[in-house]
C-alpha atoms as a PDB file:
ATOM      1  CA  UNK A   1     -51.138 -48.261   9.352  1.00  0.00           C
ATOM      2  CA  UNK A   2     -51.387 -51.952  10.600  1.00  0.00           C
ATOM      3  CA  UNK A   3     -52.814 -52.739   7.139  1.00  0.00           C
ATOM      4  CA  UNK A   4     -50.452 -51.212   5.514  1.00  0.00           C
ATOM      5  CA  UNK A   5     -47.552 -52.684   7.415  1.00  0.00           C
ATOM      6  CA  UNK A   6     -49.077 -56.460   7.257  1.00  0.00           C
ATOM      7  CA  UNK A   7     -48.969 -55.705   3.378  1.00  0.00           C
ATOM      8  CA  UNK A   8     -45.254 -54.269   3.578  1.00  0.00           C
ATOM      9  CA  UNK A   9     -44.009 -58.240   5.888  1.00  0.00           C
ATOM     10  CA  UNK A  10     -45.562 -59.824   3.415  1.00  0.00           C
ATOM     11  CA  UNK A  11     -43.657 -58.378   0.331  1.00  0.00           C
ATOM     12  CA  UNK A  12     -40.130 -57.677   1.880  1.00  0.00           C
ATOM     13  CA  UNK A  13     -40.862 -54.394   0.415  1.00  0.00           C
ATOM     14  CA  UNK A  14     -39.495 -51.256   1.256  1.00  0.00           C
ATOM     15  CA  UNK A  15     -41.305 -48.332   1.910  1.00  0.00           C
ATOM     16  CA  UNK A  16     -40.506 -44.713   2.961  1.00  0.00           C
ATOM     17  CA  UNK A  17     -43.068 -42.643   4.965  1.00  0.00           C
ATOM     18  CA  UNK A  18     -42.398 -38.837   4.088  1.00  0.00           C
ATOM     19  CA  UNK A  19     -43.541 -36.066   6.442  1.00  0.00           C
ATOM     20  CA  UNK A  20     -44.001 -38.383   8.746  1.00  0.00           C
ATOM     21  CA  UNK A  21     -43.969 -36.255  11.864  1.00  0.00           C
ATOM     22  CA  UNK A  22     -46.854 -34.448  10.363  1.00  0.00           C
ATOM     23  CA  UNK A  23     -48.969 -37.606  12.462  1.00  0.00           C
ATOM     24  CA  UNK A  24     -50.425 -36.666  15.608  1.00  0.00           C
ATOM     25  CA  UNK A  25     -47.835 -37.563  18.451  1.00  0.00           C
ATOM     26  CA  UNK A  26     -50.534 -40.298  20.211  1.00  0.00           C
ATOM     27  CA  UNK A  27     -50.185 -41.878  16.725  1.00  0.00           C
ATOM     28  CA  UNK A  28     -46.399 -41.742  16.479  1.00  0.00           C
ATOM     29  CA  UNK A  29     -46.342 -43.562  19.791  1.00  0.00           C
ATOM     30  CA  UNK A  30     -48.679 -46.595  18.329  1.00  0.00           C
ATOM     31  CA  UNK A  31     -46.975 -46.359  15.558  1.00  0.00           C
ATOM     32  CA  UNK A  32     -43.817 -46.941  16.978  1.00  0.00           C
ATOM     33  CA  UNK A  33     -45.070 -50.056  18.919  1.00  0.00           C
ATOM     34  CA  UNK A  34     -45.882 -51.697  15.566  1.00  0.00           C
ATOM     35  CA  UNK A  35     -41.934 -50.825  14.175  1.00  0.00           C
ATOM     36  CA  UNK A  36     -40.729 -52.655  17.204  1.00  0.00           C
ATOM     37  CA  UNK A  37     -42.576 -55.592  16.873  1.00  0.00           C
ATOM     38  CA  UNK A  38     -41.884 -56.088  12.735  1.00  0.00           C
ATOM     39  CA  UNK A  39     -37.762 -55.388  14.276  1.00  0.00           C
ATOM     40  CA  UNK A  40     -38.207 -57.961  16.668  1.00  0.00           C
ATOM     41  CA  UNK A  41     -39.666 -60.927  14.237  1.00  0.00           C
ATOM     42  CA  UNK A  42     -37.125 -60.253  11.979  1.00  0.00           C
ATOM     43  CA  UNK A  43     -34.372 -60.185  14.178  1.00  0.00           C
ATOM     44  CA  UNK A  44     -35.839 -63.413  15.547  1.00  0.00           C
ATOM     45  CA  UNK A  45     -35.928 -64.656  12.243  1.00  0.00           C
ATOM     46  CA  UNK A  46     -39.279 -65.637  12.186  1.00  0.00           C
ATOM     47  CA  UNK A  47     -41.066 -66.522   8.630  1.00  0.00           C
ATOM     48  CA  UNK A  48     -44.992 -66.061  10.545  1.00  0.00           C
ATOM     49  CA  UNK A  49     -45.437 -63.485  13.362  1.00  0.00           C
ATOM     50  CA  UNK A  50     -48.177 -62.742  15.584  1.00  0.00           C
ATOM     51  CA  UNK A  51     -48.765 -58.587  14.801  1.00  0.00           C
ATOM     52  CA  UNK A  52     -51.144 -56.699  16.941  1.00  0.00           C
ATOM     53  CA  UNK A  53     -53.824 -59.439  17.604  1.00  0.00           C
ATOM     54  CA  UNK A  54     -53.252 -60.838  14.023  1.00  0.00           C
ATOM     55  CA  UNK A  55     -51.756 -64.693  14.041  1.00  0.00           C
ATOM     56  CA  UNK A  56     -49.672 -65.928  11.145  1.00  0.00           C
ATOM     57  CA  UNK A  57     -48.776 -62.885   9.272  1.00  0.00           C
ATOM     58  CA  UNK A  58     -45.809 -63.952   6.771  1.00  0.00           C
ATOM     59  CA  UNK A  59     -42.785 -62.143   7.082  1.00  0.00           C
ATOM     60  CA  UNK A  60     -39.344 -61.953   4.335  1.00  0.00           C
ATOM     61  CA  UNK A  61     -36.437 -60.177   6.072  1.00  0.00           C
ATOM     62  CA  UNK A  62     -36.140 -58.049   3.233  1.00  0.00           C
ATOM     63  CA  UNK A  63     -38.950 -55.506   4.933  1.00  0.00           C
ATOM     64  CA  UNK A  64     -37.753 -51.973   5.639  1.00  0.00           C
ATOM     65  CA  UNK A  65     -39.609 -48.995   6.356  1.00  0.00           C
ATOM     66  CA  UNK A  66     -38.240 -45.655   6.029  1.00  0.00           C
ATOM     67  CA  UNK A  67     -39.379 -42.075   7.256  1.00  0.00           C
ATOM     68  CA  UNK A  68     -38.205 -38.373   5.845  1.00  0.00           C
ATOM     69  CA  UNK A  69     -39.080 -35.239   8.659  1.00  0.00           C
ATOM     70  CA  UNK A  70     -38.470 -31.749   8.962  1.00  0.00           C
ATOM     71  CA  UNK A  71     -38.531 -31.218  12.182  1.00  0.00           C
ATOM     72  CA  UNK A  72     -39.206 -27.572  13.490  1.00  0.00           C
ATOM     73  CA  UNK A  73     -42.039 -26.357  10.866  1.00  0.00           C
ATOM     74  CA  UNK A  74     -45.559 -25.775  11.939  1.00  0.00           C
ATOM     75  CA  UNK A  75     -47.946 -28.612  12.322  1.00  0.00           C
ATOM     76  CA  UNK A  76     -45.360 -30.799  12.721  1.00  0.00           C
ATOM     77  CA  UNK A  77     -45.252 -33.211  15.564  1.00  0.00           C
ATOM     78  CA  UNK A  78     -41.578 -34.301  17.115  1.00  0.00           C
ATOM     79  CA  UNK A  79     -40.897 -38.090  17.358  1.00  0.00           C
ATOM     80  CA  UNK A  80     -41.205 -39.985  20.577  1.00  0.00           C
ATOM     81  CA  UNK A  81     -37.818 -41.348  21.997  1.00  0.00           C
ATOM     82  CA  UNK A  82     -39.283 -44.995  21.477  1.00  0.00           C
ATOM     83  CA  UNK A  83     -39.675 -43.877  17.710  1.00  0.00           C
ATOM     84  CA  UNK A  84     -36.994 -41.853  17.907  1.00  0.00           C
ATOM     85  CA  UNK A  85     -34.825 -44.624  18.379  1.00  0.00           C
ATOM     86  CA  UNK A  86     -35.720 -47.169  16.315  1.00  0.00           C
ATOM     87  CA  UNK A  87     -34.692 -45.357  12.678  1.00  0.00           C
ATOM     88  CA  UNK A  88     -30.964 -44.513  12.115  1.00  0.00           C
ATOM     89  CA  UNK A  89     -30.814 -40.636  11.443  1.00  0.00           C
ATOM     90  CA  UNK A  90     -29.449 -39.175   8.267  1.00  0.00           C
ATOM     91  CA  UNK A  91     -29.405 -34.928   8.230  1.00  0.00           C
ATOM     92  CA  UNK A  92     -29.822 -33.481   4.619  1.00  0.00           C
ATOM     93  CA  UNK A  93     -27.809 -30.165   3.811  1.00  0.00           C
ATOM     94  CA  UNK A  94     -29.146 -27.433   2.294  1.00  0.00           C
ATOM     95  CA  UNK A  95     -28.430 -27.303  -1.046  1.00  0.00           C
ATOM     96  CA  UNK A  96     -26.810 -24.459  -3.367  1.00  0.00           C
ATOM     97  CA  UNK A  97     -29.249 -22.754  -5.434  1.00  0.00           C
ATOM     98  CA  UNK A  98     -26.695 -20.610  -7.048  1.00  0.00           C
ATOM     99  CA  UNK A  99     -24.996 -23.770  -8.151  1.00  0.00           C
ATOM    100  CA  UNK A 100     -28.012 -25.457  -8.613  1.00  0.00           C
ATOM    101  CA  UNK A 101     -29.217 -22.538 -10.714  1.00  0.00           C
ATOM    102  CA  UNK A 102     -25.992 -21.873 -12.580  1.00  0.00           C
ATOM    103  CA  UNK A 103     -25.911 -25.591 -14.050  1.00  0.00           C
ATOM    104  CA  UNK A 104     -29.547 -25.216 -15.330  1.00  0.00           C
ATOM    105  CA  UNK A 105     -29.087 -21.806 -16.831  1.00  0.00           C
ATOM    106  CA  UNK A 106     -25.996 -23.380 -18.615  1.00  0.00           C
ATOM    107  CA  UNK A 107     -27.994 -26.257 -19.920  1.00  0.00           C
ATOM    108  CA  UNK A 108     -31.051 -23.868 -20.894  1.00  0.00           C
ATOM    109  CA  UNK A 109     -28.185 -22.221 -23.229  1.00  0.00           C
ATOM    110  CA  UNK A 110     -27.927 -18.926 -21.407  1.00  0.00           C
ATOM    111  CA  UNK A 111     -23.910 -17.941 -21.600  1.00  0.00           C
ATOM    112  CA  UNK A 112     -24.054 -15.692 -18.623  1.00  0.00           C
ATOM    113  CA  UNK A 113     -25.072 -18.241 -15.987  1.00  0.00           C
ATOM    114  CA  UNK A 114     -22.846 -17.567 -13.527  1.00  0.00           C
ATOM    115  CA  UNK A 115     -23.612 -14.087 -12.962  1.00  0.00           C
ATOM    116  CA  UNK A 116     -27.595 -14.539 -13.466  1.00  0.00           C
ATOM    117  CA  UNK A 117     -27.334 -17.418 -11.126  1.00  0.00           C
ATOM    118  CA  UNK A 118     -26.210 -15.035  -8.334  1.00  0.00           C
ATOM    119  CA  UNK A 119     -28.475 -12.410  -9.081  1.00  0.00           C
ATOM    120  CA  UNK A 120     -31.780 -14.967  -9.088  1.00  0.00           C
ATOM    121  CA  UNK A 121     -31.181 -16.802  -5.952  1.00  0.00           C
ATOM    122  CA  UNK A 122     -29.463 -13.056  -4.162  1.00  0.00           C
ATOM    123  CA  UNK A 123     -32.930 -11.718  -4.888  1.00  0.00           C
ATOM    124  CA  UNK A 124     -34.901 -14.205  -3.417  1.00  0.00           C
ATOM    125  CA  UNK A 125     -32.403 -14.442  -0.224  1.00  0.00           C
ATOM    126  CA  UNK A 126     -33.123 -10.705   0.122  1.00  0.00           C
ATOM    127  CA  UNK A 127     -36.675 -11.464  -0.211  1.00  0.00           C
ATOM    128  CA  UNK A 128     -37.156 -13.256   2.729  1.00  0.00           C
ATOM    129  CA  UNK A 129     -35.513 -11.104   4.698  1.00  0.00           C
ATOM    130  CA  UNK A 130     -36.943  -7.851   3.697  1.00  0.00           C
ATOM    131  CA  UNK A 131     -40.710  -8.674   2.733  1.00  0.00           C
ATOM    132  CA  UNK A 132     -43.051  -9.186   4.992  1.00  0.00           C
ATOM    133  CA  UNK A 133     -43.710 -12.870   7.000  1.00  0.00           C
ATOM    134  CA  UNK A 134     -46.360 -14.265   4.698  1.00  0.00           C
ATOM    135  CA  UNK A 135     -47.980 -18.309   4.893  1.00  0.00           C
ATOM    136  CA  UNK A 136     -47.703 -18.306   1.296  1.00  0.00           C
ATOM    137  CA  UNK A 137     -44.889 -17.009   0.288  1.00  0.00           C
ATOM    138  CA  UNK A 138     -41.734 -19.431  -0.539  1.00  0.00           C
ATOM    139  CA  UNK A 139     -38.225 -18.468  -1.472  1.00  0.00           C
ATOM    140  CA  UNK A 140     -37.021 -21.971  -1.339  1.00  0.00           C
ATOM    141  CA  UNK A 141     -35.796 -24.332  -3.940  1.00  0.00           C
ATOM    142  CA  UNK A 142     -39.467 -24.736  -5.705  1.00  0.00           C
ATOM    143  CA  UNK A 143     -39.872 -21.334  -6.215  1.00  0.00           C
ATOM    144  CA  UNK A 144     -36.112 -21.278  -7.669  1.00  0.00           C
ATOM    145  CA  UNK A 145     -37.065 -24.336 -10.102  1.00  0.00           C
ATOM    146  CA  UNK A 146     -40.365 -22.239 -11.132  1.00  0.00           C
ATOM    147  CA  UNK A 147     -37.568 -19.223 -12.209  1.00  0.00           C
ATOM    148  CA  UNK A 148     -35.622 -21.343 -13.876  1.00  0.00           C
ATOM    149  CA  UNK A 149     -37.711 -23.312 -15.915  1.00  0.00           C
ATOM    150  CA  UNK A 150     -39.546 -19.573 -16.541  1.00  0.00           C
ATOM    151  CA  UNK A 151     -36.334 -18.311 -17.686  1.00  0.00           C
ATOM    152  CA  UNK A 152     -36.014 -21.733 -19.840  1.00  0.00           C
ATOM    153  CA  UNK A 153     -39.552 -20.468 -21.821  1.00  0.00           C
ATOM    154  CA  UNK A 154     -38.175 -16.642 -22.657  1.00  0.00           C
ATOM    155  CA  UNK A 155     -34.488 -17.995 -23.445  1.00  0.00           C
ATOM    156  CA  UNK A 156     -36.929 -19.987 -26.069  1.00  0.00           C
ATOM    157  CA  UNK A 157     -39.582 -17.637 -27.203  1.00  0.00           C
ATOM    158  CA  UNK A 158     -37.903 -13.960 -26.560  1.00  0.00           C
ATOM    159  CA  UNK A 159     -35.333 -12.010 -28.297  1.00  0.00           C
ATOM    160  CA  UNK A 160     -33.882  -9.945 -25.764  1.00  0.00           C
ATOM    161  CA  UNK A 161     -31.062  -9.621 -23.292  1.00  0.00           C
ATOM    162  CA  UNK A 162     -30.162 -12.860 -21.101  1.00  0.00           C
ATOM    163  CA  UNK A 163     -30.964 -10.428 -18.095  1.00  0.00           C
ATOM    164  CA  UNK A 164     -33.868  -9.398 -19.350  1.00  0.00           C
ATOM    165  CA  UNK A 165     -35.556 -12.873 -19.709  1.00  0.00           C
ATOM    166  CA  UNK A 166     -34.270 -13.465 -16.188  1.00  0.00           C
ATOM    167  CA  UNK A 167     -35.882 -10.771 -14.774  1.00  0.00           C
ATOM    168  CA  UNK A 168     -39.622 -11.343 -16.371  1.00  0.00           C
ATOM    169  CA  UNK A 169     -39.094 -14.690 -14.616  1.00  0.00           C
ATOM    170  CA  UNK A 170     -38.572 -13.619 -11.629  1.00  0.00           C
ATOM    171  CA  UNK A 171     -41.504 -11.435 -11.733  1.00  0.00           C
ATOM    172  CA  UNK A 172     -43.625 -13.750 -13.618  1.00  0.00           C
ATOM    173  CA  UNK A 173     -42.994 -16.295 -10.552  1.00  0.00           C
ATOM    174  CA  UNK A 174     -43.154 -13.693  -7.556  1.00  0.00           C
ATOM    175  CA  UNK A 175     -45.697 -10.842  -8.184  1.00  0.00           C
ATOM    176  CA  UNK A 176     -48.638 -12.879  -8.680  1.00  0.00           C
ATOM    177  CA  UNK A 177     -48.349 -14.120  -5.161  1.00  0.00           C
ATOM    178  CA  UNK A 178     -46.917 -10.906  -3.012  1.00  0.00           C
ATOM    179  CA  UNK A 179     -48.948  -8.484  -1.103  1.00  0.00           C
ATOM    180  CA  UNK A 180     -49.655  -5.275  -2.744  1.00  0.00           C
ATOM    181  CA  UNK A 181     -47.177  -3.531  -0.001  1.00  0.00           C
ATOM    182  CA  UNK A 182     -44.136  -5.829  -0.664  1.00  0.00           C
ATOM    183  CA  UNK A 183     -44.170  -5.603  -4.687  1.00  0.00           C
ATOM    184  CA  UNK A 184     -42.554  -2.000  -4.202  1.00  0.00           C
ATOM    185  CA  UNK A 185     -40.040  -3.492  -2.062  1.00  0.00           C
ATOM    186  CA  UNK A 186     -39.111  -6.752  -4.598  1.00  0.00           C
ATOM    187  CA  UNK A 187     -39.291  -4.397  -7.053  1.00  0.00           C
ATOM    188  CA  UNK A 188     -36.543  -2.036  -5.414  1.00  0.00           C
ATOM    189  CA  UNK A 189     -34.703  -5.337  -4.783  1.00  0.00           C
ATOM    190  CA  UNK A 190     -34.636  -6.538  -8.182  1.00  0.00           C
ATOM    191  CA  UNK A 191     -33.567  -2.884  -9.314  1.00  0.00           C
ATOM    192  CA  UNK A 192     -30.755  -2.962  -7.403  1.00  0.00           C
ATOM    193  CA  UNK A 193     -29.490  -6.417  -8.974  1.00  0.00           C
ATOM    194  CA  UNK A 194     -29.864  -5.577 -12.663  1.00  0.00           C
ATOM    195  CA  UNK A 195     -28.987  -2.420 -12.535  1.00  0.00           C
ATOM    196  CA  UNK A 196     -30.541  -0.788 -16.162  1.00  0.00           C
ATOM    197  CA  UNK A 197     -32.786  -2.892 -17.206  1.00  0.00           C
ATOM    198  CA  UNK A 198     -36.685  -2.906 -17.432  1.00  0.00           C
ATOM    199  CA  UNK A 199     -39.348  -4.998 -18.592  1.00  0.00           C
ATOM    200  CA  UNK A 200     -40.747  -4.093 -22.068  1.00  0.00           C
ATOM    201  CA  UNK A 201     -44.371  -4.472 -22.300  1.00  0.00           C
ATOM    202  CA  UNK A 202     -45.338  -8.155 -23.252  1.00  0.00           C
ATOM    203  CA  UNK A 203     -48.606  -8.463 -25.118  1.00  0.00           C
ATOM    204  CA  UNK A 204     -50.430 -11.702 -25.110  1.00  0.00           C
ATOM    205  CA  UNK A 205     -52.810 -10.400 -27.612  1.00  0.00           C
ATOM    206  CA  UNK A 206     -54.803 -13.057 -28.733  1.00  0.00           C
ATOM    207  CA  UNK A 207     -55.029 -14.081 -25.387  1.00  0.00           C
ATOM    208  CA  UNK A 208     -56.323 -10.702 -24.153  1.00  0.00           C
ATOM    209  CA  UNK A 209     -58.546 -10.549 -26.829  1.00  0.00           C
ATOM    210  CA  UNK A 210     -60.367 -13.874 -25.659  1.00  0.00           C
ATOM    211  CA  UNK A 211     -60.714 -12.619 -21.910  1.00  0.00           C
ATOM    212  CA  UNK A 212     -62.164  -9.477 -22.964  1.00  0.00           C
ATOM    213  CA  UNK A 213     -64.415 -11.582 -25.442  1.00  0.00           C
ATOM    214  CA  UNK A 214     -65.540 -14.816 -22.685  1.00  0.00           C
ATOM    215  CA  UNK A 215     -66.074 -11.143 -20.269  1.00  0.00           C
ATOM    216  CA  UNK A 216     -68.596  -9.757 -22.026  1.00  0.00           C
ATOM    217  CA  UNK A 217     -70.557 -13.069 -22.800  1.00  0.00           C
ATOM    218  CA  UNK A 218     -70.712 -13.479 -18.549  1.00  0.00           C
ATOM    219  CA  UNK A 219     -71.494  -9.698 -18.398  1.00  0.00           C
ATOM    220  CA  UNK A 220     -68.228  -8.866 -16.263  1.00  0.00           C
ATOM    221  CA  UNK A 221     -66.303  -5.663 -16.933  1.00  0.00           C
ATOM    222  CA  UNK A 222     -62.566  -6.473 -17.998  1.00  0.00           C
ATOM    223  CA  UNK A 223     -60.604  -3.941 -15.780  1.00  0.00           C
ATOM    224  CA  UNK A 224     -56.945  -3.441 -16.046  1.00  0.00           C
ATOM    225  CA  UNK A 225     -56.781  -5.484 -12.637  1.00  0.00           C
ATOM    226  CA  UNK A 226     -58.901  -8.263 -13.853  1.00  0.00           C
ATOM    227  CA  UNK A 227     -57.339  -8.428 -16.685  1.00  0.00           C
ATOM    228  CA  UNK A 228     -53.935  -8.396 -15.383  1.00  0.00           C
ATOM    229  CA  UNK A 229     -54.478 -10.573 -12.676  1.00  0.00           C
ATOM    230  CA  UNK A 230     -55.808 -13.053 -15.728  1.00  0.00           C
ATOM    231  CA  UNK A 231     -52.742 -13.156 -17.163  1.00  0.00           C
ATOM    232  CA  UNK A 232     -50.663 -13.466 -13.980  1.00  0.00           C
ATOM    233  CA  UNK A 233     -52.599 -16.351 -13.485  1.00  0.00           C
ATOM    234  CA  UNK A 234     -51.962 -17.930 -16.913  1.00  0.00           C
ATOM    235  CA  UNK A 235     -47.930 -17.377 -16.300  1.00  0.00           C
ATOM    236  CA  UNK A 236     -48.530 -18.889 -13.193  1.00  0.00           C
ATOM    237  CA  UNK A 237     -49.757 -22.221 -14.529  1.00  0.00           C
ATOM    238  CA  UNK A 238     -46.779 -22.208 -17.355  1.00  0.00           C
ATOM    239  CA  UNK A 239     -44.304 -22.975 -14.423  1.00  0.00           C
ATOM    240  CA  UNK A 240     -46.423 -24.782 -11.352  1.00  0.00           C
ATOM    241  CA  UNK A 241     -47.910 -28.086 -10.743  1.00  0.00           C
ATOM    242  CA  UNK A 242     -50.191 -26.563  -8.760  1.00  0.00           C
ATOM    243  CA  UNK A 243     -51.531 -23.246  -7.388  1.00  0.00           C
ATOM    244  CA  UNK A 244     -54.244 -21.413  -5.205  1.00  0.00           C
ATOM    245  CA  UNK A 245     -55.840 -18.091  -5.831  1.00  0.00           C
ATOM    246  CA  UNK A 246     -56.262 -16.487  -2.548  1.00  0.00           C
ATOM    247  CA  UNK A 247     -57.961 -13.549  -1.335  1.00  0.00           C
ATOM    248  CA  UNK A 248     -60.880 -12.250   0.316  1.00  0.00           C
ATOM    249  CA  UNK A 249     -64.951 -13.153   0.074  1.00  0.00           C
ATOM    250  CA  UNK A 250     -66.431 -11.430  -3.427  1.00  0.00           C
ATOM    251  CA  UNK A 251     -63.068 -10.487  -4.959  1.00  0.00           C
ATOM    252  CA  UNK A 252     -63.746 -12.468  -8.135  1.00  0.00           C
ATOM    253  CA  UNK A 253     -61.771 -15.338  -7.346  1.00  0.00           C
ATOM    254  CA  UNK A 254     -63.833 -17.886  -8.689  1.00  0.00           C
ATOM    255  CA  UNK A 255     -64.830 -15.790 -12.112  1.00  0.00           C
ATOM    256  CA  UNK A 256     -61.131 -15.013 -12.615  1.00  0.00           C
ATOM    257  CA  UNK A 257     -60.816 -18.942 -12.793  1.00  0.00           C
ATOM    258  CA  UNK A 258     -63.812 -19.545 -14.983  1.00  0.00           C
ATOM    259  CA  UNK A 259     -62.989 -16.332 -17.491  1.00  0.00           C
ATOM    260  CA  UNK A 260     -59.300 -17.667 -18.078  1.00  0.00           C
ATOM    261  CA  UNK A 261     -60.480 -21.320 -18.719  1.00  0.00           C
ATOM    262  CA  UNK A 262     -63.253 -20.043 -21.096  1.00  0.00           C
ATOM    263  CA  UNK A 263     -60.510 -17.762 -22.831  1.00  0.00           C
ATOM    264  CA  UNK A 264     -57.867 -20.357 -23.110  1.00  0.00           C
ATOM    265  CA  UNK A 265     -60.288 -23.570 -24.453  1.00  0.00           C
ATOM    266  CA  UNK A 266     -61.974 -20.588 -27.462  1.00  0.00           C
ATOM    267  CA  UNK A 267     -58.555 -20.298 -28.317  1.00  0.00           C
ATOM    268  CA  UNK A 268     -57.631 -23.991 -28.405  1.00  0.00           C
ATOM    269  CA  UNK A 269     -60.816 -24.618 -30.356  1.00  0.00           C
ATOM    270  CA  UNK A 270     -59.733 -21.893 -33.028  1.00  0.00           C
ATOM    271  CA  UNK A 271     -56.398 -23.907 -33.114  1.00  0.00           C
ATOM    272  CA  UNK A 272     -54.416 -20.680 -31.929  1.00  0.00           C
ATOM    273  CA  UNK A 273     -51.524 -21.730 -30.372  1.00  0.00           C
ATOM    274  CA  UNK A 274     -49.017 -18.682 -30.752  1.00  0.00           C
ATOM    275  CA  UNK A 275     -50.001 -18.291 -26.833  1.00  0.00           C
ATOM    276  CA  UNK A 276     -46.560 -20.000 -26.461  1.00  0.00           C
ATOM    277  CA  UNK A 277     -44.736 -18.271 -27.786  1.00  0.00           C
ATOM    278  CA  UNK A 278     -45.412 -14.838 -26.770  1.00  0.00           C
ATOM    279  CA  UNK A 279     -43.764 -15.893 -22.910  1.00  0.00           C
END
């Protein structure tokens, strides 16, 4: 951190620290001592400062330094008063995912955004409420942006009712990552919200047809699980940066990784790429 903030003096740059009460608290308190002393030179007006045993570090004015926080999580440390009060506070609201929602269904071209809007982010609210307390599970705005830009995909590459699509999204997005006990219960929730409608069954056939294909070259049996925890998987990486197949020791974690990749590159190499559109 000294480093860093003899670098920022000497630019005038600014910088903004984010999470930063996920630093131990002993740190915070150094950390803080350092702040004060880059405040102090520049209130002084000082073009050279002497910074935590370091003589003639250059200083422009211009040098700001930032910090984001959510305070209350786990693992999170809270800021001590002399940090505390060195950074003028600014809360954030929660934002409104059925707004939020509503505009991007509107822009994906569905014409019943409004109403699908409500239903997505009601389902999720009842979600968290209902399901059970899980480490991984996350009904908050980047699970809503993973449904949305789902539902973006099937308005693209299905024919089939604007509810529908919405619906495989929000399963596409959710199952893979609930408990076997709570996919009853999303399932009863998402019932009640679209009243009528079911899933029809979406092949990815060629796809399939690889997995079972890379299986049998690594001598693995393609069960209906394996197979459909493959493809849960490979909607899964359509709509995340980034994921993490949990679960316990020996459940075939590491093979269901390797069989997918395998599966996806024979198909890129026989220049199939109707993968995309069967969403």
């Amino acid at each position: 951190m000294c480093k860093f903030f003899k670098g920022l003096c000497g630019t005038g740059a600014w910088c903004c620290f984010d999470e930063f009460n996920r630093i131990l608290a002993e740190v915070l308190s150094v950390i803080a001592m350092q702040i004060t002393e880059i405040n102090d030179a520049i209130k002084a007006n000082k073009s050279e400062f002497t910074f935590f045993g370091y003589e003639g570090i250059k200083l422009l004015p211009t040098a700001f330094i930032n910090i984001t926080m959510n305070p209350g999580y786990a693992g999170r440390a809270e800021l001590p008063d002399n940090l505390k009060a060195l950074f003028r506070p600014v809360a954030m609201m929660v934002p409104n995912y059925t707004l939020i929602s509503e505009i991007r269904l509107y822009s994906y071209g569905f014409k019943d955004s409004k109403r699908l809007a409500i239903k997505i982010t009601k389902s999720l609210r009842l979600s968290s409420e209902q399901l059970s307390p899980q480490f991984h599970y996350d009904f908050g705005m980047r699970t809503v942006n993973s449904i949305l830009l789902a539902a973006s995909l099937n308005k693209l590459n299905m024919k089939t009712s604007e509810d529908v699509m919405c619906l495989k999204a929000l399963y596409d997005v959710n199952i893979p990552k609930f408990l076997a006990n709570d996919i009853p219960l999303f399932k009863d929730i998402t019932k009640d919200l679209f009243p009528g409608q079911t899933l029809p069954d979406f092949k990815k056939v060629e796809l399939e047809d690889s997995i079972i294909s890379v299986c049998k070259e690594m001598n693995l049996i393609p069960s209906d699980r394996f197979m459909e925890k493959c493809l849960q998987m490979f909607d899964t990486n359509n709509v995340r940066h980034g994921y993490m197949i949990v679960g316990d020791t020996c459940v075939g974690k590491t093979k269901l990784a390797i069989v997918l990749q395998k599966a996806l590159s024979a198909l890129d190499e026989q220049g199939d790429y109707s993968l995309v559109n069967t969403l």
